[in-house]
C-alpha atoms as a PDB file:
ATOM      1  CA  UNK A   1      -8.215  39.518   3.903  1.00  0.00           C
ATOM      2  CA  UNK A   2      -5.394  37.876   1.747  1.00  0.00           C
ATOM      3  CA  UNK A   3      -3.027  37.711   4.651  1.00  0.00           C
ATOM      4  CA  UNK A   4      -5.605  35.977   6.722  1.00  0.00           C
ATOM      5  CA  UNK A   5      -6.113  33.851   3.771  1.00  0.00           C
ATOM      6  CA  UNK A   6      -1.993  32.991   3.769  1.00  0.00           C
ATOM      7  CA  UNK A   7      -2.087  32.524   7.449  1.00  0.00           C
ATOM      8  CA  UNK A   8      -4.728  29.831   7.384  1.00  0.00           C
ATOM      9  CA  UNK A   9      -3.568  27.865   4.643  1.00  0.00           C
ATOM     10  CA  UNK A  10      -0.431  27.991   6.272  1.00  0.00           C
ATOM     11  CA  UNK A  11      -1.885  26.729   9.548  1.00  0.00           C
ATOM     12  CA  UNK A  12      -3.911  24.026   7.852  1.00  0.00           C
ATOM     13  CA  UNK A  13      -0.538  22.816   5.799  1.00  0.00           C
ATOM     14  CA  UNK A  14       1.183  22.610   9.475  1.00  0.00           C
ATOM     15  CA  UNK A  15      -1.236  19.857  10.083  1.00  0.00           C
ATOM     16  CA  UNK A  16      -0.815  17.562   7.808  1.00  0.00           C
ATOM     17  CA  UNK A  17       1.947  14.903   8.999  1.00  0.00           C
ATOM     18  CA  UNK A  18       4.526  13.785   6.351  1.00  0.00           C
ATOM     19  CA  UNK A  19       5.273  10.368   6.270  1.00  0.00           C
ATOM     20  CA  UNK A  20       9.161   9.723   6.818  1.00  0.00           C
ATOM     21  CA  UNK A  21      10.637   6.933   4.777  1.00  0.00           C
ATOM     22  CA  UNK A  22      10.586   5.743   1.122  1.00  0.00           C
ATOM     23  CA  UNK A  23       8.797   3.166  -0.393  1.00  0.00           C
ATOM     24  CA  UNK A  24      10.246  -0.088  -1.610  1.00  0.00           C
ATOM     25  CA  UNK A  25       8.864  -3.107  -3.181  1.00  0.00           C
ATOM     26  CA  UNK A  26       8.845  -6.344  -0.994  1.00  0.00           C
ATOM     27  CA  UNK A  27       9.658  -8.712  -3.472  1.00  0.00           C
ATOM     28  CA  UNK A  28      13.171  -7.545  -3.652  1.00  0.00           C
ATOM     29  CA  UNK A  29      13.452  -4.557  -1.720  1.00  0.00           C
ATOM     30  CA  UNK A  30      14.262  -2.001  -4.983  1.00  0.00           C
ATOM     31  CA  UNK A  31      13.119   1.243  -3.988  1.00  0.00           C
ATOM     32  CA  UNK A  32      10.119   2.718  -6.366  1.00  0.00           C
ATOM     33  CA  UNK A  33      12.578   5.209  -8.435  1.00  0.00           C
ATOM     34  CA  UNK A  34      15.190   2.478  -9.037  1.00  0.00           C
ATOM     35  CA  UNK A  35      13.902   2.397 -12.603  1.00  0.00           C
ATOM     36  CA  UNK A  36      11.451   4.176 -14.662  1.00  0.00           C
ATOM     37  CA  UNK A  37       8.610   0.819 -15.477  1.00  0.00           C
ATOM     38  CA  UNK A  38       9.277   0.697 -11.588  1.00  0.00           C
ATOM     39  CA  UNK A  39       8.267   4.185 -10.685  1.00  0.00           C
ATOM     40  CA  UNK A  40       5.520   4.404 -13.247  1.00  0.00           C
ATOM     41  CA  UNK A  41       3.984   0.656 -11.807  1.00  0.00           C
ATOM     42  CA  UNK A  42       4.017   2.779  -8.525  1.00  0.00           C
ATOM     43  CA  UNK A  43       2.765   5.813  -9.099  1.00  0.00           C
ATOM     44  CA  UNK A  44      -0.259   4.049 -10.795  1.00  0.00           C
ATOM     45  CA  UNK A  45      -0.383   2.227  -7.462  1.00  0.00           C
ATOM     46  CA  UNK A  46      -0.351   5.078  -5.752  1.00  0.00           C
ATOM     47  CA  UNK A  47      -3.176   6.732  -7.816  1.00  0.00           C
ATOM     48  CA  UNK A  48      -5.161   3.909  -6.608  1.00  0.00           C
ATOM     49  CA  UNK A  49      -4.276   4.423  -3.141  1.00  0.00           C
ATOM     50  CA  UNK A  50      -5.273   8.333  -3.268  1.00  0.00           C
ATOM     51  CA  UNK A  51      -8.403   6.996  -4.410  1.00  0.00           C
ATOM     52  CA  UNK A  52      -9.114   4.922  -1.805  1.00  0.00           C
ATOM     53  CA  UNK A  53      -8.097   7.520   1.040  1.00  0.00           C
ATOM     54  CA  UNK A  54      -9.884   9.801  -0.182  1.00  0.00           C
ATOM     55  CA  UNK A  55     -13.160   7.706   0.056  1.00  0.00           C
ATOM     56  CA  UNK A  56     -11.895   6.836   3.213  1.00  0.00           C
ATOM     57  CA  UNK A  57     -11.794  10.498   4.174  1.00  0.00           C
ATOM     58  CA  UNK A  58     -15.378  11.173   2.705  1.00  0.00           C
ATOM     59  CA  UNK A  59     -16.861   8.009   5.320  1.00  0.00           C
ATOM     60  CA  UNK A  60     -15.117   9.282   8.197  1.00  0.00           C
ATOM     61  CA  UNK A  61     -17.047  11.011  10.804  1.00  0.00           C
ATOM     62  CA  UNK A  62     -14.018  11.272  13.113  1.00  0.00           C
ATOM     63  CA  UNK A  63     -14.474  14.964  14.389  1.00  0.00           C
ATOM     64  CA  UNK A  64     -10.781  15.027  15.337  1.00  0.00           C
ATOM     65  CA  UNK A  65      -8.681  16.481  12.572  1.00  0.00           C
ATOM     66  CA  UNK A  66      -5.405  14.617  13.468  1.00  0.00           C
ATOM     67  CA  UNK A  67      -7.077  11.136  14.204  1.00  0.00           C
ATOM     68  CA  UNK A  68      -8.918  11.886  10.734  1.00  0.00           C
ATOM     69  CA  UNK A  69      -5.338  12.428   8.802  1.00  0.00           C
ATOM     70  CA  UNK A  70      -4.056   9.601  10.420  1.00  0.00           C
ATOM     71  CA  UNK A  71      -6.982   7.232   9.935  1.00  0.00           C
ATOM     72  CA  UNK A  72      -6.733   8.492   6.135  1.00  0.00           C
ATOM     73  CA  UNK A  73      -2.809   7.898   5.972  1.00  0.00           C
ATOM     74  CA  UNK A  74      -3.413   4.425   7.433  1.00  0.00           C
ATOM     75  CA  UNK A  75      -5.931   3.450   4.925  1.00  0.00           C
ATOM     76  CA  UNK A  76      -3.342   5.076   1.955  1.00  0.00           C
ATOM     77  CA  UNK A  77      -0.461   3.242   3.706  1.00  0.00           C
ATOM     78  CA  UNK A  78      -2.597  -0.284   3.971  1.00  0.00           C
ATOM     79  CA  UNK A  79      -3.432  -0.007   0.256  1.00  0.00           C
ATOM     80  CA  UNK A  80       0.242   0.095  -0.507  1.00  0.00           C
ATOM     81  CA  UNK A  81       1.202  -2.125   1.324  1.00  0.00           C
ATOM     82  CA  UNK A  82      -1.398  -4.951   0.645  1.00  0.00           C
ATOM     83  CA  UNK A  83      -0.216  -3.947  -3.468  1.00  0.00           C
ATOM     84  CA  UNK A  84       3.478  -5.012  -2.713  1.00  0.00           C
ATOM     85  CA  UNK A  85       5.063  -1.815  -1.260  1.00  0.00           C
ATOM     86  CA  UNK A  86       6.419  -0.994   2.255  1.00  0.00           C
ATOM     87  CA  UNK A  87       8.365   1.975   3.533  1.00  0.00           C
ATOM     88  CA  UNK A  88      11.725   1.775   5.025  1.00  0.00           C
END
């Protein structure tokens, strides 16, 4: 039962995509790590942003698993964006 257990959480973890890029801030194109009040500023951002998927992901009724994840990463990536961020 455990290996079954590995092999699906495995399978499910092949599913989600990972985004390629970093993130930068538009006003001046500093990537978030460049300094620490930048990273934190970001990562609170980004808190937000989970947030905001996520309720994304609870009103979707997309039966499709990939369209789902990539409806959700839209909505993540949109929030960013519209706080000042955009990946390069």
């Amino acid at each position: 039962m455990r290996w079954a257990c590995s092999i699906l959480s495995i399978a499910v973890a092949g599913c989600v995509s990972v985004p390629q890029g970093y993130w930068h801030r538009q006003s001046d194109g500093l990537r978030v790590d460049a300094t620490p009040a930048l990273l934190d500023r970001f990562n609170l951002d980004r808190a937000i942003c989970d947030g905001e998927a996520a309720k994304a992901a609870l009103a979707s009724n997309e039966r499709d698993w990939f369209m789902h994840n990539q409806n959700v990463n839209l909505v993540f990536d949109g929030c960013l964006v519209g706080r000042g961020y955009v990946r390069r």
